[in-house]
PDB file of N, CA and C in Angstrom:
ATOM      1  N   UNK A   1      13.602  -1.080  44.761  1.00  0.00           N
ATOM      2  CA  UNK A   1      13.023   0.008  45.526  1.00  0.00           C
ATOM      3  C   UNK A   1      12.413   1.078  44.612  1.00  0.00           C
ATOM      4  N   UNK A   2      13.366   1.198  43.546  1.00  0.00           N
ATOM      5  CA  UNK A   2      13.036   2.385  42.473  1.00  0.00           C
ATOM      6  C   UNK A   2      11.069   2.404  41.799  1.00  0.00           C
ATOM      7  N   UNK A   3      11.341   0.465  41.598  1.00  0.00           N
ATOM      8  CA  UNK A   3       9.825   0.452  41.108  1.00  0.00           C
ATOM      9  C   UNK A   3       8.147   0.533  42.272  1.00  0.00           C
ATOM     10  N   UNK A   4       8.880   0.139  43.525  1.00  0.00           N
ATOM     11  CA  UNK A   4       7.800   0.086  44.288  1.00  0.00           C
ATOM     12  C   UNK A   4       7.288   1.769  44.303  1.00  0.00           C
ATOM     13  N   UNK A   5       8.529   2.783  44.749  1.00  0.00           N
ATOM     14  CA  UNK A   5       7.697   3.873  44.797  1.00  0.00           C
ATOM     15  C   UNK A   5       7.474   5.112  43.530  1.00  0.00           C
ATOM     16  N   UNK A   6       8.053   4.222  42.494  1.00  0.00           N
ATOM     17  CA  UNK A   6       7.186   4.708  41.099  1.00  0.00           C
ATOM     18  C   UNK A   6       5.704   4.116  41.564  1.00  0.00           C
ATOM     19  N   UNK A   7       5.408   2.951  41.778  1.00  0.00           N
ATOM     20  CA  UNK A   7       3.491   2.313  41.517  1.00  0.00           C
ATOM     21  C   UNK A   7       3.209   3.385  42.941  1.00  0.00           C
ATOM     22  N   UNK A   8       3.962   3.935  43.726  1.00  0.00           N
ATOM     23  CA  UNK A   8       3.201   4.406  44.791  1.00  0.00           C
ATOM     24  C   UNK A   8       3.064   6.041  44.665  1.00  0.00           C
ATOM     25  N   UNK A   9       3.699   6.531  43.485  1.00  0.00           N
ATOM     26  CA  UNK A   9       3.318   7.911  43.027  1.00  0.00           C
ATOM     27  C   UNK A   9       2.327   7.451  41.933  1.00  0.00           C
ATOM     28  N   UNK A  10       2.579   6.617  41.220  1.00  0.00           N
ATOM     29  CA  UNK A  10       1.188   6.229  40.408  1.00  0.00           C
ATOM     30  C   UNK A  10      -0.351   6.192  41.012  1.00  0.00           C
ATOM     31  N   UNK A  11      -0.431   5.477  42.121  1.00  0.00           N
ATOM     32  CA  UNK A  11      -1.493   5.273  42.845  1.00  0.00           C
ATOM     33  C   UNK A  11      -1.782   6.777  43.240  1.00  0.00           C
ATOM     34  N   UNK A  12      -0.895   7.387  43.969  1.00  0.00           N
ATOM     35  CA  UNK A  12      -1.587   8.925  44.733  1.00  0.00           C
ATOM     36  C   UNK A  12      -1.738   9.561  43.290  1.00  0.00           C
ATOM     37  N   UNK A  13      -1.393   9.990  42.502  1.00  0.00           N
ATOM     38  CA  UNK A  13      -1.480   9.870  41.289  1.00  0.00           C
ATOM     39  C   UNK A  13      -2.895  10.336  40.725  1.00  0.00           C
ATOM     40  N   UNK A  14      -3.190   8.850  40.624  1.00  0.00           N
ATOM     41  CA  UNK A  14      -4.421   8.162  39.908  1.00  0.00           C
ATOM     42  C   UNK A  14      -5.436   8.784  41.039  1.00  0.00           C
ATOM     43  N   UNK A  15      -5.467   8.227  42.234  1.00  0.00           N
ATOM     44  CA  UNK A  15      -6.618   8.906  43.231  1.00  0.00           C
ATOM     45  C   UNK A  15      -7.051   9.978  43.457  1.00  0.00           C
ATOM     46  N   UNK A  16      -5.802  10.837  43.457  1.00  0.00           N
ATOM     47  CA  UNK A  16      -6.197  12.477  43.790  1.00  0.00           C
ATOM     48  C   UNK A  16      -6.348  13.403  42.290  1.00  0.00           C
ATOM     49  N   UNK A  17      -5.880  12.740  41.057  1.00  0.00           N
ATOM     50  CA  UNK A  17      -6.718  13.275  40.158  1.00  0.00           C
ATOM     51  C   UNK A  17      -7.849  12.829  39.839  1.00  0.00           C
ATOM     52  N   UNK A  18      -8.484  11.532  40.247  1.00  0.00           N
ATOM     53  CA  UNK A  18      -9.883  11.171  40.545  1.00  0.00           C
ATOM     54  C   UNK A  18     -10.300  12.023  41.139  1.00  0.00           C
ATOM     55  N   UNK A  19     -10.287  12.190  42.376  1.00  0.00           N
ATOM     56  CA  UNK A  19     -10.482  12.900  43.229  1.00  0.00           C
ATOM     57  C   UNK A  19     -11.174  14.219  43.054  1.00  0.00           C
ATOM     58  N   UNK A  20     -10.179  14.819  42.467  1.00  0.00           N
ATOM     59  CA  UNK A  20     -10.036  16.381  42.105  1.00  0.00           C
ATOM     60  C   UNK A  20     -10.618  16.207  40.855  1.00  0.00           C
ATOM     61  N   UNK A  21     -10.983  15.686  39.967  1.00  0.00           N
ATOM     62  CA  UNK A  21     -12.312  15.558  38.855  1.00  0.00           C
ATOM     63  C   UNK A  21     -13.225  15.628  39.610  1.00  0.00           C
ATOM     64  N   UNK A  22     -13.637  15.058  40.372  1.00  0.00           N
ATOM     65  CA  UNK A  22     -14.766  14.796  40.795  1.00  0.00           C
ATOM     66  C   UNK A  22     -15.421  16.070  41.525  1.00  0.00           C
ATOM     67  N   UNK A  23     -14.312  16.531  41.992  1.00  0.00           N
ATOM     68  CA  UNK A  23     -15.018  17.862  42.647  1.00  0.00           C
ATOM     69  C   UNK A  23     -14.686  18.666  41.413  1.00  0.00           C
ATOM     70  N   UNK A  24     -14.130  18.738  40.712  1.00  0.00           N
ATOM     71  CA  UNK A  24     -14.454  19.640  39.396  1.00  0.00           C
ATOM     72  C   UNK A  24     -15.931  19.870  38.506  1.00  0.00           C
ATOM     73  N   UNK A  25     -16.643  18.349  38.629  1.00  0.00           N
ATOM     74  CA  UNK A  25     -17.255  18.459  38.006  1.00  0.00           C
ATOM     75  C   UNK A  25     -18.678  18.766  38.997  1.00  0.00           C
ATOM     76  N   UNK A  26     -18.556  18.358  40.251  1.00  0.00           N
ATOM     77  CA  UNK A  26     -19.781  18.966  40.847  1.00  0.00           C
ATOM     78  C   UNK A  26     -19.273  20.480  40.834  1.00  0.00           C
ATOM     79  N   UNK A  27     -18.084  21.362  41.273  1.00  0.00           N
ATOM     80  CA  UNK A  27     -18.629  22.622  40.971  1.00  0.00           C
ATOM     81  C   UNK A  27     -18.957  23.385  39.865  1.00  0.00           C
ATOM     82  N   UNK A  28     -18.672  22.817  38.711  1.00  0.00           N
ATOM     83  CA  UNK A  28     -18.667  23.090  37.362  1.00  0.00           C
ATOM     84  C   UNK A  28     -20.137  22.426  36.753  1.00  0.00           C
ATOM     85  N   UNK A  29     -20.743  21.682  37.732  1.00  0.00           N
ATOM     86  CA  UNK A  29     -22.255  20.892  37.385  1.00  0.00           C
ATOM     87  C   UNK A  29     -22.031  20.218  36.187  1.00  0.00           C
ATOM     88  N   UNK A  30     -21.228  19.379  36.358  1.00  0.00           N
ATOM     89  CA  UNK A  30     -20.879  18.474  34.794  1.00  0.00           C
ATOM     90  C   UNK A  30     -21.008  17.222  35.236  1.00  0.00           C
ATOM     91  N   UNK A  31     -21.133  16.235  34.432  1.00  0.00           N
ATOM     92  CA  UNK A  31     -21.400  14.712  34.335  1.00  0.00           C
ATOM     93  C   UNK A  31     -20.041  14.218  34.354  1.00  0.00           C
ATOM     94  N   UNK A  32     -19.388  13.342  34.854  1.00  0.00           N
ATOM     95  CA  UNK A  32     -17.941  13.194  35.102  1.00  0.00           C
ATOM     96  C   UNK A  32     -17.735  11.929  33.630  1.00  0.00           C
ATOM     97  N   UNK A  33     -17.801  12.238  32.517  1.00  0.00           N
ATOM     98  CA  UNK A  33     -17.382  11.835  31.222  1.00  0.00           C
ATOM     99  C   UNK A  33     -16.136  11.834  31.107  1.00  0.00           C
ATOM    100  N   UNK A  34     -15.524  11.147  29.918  1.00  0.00           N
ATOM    101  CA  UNK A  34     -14.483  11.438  28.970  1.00  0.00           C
ATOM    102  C   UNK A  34     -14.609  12.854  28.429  1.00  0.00           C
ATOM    103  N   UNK A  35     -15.478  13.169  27.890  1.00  0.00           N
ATOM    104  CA  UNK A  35     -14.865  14.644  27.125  1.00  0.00           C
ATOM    105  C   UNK A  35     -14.636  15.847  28.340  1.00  0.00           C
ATOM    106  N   UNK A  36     -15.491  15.291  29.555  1.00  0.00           N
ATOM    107  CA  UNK A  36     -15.033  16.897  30.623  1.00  0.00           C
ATOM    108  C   UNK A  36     -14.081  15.951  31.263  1.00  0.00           C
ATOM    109  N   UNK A  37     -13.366  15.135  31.080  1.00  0.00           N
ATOM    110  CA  UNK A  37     -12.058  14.877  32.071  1.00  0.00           C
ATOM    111  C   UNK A  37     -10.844  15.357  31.179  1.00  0.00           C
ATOM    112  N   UNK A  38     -11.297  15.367  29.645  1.00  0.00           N
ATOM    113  CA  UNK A  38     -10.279  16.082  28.767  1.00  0.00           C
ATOM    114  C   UNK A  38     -10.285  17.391  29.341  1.00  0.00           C
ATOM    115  N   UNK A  39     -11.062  17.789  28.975  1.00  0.00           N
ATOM    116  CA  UNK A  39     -11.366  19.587  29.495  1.00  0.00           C
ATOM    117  C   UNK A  39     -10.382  19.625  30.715  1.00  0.00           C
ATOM    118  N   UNK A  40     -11.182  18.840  31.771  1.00  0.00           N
ATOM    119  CA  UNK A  40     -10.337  18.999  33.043  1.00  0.00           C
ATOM    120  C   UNK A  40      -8.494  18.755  32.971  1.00  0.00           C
ATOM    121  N   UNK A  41      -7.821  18.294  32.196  1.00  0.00           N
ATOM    122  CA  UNK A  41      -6.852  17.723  32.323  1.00  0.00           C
ATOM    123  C   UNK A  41      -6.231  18.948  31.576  1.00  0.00           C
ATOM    124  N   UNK A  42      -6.720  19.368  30.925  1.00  0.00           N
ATOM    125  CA  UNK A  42      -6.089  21.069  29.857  1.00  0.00           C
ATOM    126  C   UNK A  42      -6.427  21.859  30.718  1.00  0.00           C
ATOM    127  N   UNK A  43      -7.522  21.936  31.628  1.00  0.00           N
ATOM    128  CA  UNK A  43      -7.853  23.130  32.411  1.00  0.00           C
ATOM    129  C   UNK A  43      -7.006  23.547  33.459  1.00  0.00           C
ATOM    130  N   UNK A  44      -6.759  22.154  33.903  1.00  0.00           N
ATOM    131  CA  UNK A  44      -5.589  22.501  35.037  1.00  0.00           C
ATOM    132  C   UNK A  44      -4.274  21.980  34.589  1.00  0.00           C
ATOM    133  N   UNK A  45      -4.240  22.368  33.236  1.00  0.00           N
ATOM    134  CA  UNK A  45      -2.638  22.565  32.990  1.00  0.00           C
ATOM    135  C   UNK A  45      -2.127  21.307  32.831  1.00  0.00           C
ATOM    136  N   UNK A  46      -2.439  20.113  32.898  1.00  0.00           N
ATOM    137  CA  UNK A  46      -1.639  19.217  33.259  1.00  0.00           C
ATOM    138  C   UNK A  46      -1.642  18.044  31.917  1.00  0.00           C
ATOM    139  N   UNK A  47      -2.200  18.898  31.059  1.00  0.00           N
ATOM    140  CA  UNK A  47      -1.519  18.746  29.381  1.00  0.00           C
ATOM    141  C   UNK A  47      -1.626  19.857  28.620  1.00  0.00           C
ATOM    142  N   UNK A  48      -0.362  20.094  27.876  1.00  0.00           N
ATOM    143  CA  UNK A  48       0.202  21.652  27.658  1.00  0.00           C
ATOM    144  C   UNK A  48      -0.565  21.655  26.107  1.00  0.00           C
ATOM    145  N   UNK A  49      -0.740  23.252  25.345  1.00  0.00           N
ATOM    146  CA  UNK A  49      -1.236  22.890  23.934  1.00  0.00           C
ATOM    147  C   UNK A  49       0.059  22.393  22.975  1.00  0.00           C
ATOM    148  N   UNK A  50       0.979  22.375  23.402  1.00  0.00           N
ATOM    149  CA  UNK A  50       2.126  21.653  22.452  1.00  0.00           C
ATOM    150  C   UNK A  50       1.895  20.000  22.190  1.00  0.00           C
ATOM    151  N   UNK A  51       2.007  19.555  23.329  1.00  0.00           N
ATOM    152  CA  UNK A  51       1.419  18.252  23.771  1.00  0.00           C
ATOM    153  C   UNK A  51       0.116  18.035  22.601  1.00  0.00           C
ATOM    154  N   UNK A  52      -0.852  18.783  23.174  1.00  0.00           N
ATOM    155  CA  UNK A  52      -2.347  18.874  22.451  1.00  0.00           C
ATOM    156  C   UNK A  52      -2.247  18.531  20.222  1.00  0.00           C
ATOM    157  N   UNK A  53      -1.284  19.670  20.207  1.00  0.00           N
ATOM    158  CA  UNK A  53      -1.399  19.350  19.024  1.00  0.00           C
ATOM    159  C   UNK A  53      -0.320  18.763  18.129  1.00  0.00           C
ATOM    160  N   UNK A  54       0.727  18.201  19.015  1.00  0.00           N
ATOM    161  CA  UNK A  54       1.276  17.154  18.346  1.00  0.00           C
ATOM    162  C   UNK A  54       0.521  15.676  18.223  1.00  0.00           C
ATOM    163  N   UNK A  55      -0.345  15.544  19.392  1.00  0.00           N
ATOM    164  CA  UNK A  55      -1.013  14.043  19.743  1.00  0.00           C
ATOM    165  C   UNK A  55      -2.036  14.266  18.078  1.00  0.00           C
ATOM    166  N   UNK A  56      -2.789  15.433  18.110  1.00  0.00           N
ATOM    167  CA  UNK A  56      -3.571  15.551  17.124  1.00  0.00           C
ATOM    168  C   UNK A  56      -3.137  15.592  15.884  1.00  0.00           C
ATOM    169  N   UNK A  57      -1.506  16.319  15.555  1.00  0.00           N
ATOM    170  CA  UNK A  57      -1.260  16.038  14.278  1.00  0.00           C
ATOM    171  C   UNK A  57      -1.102  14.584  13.835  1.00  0.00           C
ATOM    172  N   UNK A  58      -0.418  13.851  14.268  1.00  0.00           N
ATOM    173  CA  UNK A  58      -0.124  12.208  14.485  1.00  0.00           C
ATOM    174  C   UNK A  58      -1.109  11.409  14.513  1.00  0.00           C
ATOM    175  N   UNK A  59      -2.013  11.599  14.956  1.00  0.00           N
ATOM    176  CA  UNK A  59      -3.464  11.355  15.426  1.00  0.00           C
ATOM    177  C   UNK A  59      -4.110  10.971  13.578  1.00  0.00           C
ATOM    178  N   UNK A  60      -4.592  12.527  13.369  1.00  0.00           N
ATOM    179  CA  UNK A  60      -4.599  12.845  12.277  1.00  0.00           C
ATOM    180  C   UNK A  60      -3.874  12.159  11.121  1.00  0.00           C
ATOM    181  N   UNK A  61      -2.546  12.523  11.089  1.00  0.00           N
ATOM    182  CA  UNK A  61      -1.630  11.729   9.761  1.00  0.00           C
ATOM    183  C   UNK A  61      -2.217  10.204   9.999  1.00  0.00           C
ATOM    184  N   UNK A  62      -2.464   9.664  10.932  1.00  0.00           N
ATOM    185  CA  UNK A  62      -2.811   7.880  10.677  1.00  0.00           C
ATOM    186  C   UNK A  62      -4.176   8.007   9.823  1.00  0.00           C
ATOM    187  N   UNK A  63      -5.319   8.799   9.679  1.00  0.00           N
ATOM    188  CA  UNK A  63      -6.067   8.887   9.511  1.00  0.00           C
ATOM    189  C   UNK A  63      -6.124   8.796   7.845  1.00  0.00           C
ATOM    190  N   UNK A  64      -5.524  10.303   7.601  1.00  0.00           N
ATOM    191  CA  UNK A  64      -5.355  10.783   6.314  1.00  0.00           C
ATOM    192  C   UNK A  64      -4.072  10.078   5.723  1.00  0.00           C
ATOM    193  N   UNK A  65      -3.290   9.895   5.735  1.00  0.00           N
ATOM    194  CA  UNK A  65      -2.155   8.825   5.053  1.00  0.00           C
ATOM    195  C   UNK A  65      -2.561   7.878   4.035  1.00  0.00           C
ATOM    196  N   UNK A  66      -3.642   7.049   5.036  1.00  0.00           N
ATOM    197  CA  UNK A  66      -4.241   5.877   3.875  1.00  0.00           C
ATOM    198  C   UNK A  66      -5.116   6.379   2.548  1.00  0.00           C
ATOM    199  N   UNK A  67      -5.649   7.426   3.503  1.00  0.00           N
ATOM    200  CA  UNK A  67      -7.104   8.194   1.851  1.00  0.00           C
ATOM    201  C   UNK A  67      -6.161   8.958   0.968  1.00  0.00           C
ATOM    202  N   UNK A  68      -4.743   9.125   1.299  1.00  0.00           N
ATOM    203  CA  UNK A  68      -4.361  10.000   0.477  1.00  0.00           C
ATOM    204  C   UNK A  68      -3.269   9.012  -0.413  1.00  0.00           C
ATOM    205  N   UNK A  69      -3.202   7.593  -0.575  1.00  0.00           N
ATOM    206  CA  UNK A  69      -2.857   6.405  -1.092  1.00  0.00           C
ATOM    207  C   UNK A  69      -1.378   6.511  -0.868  1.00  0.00           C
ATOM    208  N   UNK A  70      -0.928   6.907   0.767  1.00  0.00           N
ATOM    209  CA  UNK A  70      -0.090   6.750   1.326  1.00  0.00           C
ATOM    210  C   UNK A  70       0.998   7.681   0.561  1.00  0.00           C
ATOM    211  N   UNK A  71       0.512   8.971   0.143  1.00  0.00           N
ATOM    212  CA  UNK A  71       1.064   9.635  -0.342  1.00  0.00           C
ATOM    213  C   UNK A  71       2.245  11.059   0.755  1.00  0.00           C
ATOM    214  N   UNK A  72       2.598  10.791   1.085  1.00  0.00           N
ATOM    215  CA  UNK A  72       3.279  11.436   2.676  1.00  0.00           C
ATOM    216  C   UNK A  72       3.498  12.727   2.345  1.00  0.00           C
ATOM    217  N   UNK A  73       4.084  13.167   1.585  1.00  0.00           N
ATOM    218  CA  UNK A  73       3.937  14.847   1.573  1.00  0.00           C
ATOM    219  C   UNK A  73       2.887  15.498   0.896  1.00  0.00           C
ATOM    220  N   UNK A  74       2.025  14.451   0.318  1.00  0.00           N
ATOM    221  CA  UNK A  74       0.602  15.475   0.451  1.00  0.00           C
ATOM    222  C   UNK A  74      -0.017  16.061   1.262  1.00  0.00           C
ATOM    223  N   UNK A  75       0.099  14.220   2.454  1.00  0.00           N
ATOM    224  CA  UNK A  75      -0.676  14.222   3.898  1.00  0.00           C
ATOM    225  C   UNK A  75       0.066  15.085   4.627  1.00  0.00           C
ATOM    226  N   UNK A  76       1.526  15.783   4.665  1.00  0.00           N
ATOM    227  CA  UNK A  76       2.097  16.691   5.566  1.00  0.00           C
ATOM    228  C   UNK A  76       1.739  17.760   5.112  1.00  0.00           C
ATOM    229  N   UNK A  77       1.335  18.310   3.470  1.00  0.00           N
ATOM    230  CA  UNK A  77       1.037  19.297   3.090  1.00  0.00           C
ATOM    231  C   UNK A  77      -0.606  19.969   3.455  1.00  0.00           C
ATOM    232  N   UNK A  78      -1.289  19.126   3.454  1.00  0.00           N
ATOM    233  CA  UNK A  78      -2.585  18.946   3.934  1.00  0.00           C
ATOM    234  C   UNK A  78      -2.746  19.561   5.440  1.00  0.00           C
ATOM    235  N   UNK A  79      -1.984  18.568   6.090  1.00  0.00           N
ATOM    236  CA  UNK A  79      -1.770  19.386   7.658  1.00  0.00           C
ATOM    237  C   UNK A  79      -1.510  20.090   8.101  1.00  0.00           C
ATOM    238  N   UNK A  80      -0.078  20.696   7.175  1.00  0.00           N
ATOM    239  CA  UNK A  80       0.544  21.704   7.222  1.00  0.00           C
ATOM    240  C   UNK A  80      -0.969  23.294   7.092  1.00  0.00           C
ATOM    241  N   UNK A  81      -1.550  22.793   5.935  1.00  0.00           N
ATOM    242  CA  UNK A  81      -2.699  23.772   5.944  1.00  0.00           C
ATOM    243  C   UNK A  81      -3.683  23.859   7.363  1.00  0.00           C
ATOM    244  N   UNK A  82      -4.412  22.562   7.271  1.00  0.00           N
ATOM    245  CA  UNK A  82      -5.514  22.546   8.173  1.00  0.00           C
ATOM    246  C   UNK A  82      -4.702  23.349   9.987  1.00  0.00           C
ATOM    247  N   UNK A  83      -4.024  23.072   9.979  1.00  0.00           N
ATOM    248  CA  UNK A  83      -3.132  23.678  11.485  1.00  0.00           C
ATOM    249  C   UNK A  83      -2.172  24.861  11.092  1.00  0.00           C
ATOM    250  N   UNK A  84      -2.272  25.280  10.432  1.00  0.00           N
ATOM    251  CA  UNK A  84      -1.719  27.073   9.829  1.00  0.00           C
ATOM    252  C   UNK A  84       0.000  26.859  10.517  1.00  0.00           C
ATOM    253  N   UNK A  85       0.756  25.534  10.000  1.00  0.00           N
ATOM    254  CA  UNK A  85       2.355  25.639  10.764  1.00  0.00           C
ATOM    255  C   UNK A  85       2.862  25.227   9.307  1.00  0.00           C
ATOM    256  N   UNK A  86       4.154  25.469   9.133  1.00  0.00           N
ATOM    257  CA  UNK A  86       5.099  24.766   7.900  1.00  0.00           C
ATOM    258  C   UNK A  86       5.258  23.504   7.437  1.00  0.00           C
ATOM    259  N   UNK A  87       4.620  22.877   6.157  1.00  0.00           N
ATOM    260  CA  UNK A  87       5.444  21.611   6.509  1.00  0.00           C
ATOM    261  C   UNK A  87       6.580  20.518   6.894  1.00  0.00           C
ATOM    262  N   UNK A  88       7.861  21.830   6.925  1.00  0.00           N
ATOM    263  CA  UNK A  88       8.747  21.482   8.160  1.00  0.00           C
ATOM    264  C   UNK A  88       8.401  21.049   9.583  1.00  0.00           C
ATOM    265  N   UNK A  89       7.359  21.691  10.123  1.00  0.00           N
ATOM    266  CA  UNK A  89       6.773  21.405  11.337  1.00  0.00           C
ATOM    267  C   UNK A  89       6.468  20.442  11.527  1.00  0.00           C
ATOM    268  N   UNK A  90       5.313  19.968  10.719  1.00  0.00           N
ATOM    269  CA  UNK A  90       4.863  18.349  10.714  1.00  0.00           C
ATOM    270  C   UNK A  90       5.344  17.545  10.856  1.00  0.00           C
ATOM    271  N   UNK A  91       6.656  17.582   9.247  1.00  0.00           N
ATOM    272  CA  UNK A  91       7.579  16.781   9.308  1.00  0.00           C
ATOM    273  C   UNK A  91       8.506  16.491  10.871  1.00  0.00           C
ATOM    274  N   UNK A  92       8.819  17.511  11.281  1.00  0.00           N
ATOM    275  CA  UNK A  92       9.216  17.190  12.818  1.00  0.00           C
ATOM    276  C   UNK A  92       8.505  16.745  13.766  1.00  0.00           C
ATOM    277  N   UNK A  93       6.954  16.741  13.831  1.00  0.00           N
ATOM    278  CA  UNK A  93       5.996  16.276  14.668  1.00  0.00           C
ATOM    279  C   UNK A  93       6.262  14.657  14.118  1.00  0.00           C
ATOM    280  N   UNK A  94       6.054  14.695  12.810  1.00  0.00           N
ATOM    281  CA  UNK A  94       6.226  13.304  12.395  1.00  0.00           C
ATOM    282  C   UNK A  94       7.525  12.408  13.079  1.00  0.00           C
ATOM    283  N   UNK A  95       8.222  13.043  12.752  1.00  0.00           N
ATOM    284  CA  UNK A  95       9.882  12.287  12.868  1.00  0.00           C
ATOM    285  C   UNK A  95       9.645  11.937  14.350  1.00  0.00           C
ATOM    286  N   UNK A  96       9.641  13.217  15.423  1.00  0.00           N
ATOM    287  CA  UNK A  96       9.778  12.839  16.449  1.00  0.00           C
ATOM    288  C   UNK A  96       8.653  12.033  17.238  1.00  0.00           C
ATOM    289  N   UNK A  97       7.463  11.607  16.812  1.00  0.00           N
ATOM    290  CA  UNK A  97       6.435  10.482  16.758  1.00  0.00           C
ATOM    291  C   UNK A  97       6.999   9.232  16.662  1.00  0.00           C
ATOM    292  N   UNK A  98       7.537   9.168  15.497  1.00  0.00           N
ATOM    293  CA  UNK A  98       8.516   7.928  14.965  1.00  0.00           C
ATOM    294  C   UNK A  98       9.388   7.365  15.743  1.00  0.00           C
ATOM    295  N   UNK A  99      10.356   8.447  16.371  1.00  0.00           N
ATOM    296  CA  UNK A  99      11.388   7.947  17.108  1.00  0.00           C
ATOM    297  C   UNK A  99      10.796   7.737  18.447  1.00  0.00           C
ATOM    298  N   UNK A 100       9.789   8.370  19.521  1.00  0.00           N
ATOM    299  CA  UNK A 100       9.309   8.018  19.910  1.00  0.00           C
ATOM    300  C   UNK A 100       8.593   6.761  20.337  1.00  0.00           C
ATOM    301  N   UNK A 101       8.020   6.363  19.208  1.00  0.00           N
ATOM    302  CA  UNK A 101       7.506   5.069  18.594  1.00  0.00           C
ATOM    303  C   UNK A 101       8.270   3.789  18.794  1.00  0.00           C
ATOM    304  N   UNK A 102       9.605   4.198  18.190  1.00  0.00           N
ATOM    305  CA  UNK A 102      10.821   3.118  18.170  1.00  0.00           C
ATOM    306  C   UNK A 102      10.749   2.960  19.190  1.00  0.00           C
ATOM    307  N   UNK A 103      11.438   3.962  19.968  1.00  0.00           N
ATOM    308  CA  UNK A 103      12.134   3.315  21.406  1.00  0.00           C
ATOM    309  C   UNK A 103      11.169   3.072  22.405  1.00  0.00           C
ATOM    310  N   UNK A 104       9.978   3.018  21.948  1.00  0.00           N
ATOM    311  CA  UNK A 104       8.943   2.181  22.789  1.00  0.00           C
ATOM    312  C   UNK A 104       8.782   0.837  22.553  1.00  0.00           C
ATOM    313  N   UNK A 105       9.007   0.664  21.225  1.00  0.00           N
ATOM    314  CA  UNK A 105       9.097  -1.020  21.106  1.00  0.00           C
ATOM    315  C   UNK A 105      10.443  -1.312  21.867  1.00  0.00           C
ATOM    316  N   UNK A 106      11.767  -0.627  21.459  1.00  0.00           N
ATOM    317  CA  UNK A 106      13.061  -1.599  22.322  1.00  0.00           C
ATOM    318  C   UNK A 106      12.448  -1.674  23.101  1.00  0.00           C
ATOM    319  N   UNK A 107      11.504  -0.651  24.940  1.00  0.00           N
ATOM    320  CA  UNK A 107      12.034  -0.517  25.864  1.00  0.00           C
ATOM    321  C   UNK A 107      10.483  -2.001  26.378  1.00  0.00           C
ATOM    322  N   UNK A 108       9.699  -1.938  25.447  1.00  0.00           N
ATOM    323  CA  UNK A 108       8.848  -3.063  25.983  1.00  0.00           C
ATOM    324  C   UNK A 108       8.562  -4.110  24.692  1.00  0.00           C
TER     325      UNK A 108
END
């Protein structure tokens, strides 16, 4: 029972934030893209900037890791700059990425 009406909050879900893009972008006179459904999805709150710039630090470290010959506290030191936080911070964006990570492989 549990999974049928998880797919059935998924579906209303999926439709009525279709939906509600869509009239976003005719009153806003926008082309209904990827970059204004980002916009839209920060605009109405419904991804926080914490969210925002952990996806981007992580994002980022895959990027820079390899050019920096997999050197890891350069690449946290680096970030640590470009995003004005500690490299304690990172390091915790990192870690908790990681563990994240893990228990996505156990759970699928």
């Amino acid at each position: 029972m549990k999974h049928s009406t998880r797919k059935q909050e998924m579906d209303i879900f999926c439709k009525k934030l279709h939906l509600n893009f869509q009239r976003y972008c005719t009153e806003h006179q926008l082309p209904e893209e990827l970059d204004n459904f980002t916009t839209y999805l920060i605009d109405q709150e419904l991804i926080d900037n914490h969210t925002i710039r952990q996806y981007a630090i992580l994002e980022l470290f895959k990027d820079l890791y390899p050019e920096n010959k997999h050197r890891k506290t350069h690449t946290v030191e680096l970030l640590a700059n470009r995003f004005n936080l500690t490299p304690r911070s990172i390091w915790n964006v990192l870690r908790k990425g990681e563990k994240e990570e893990r228990s996505e492989k156990v759970r699928g």
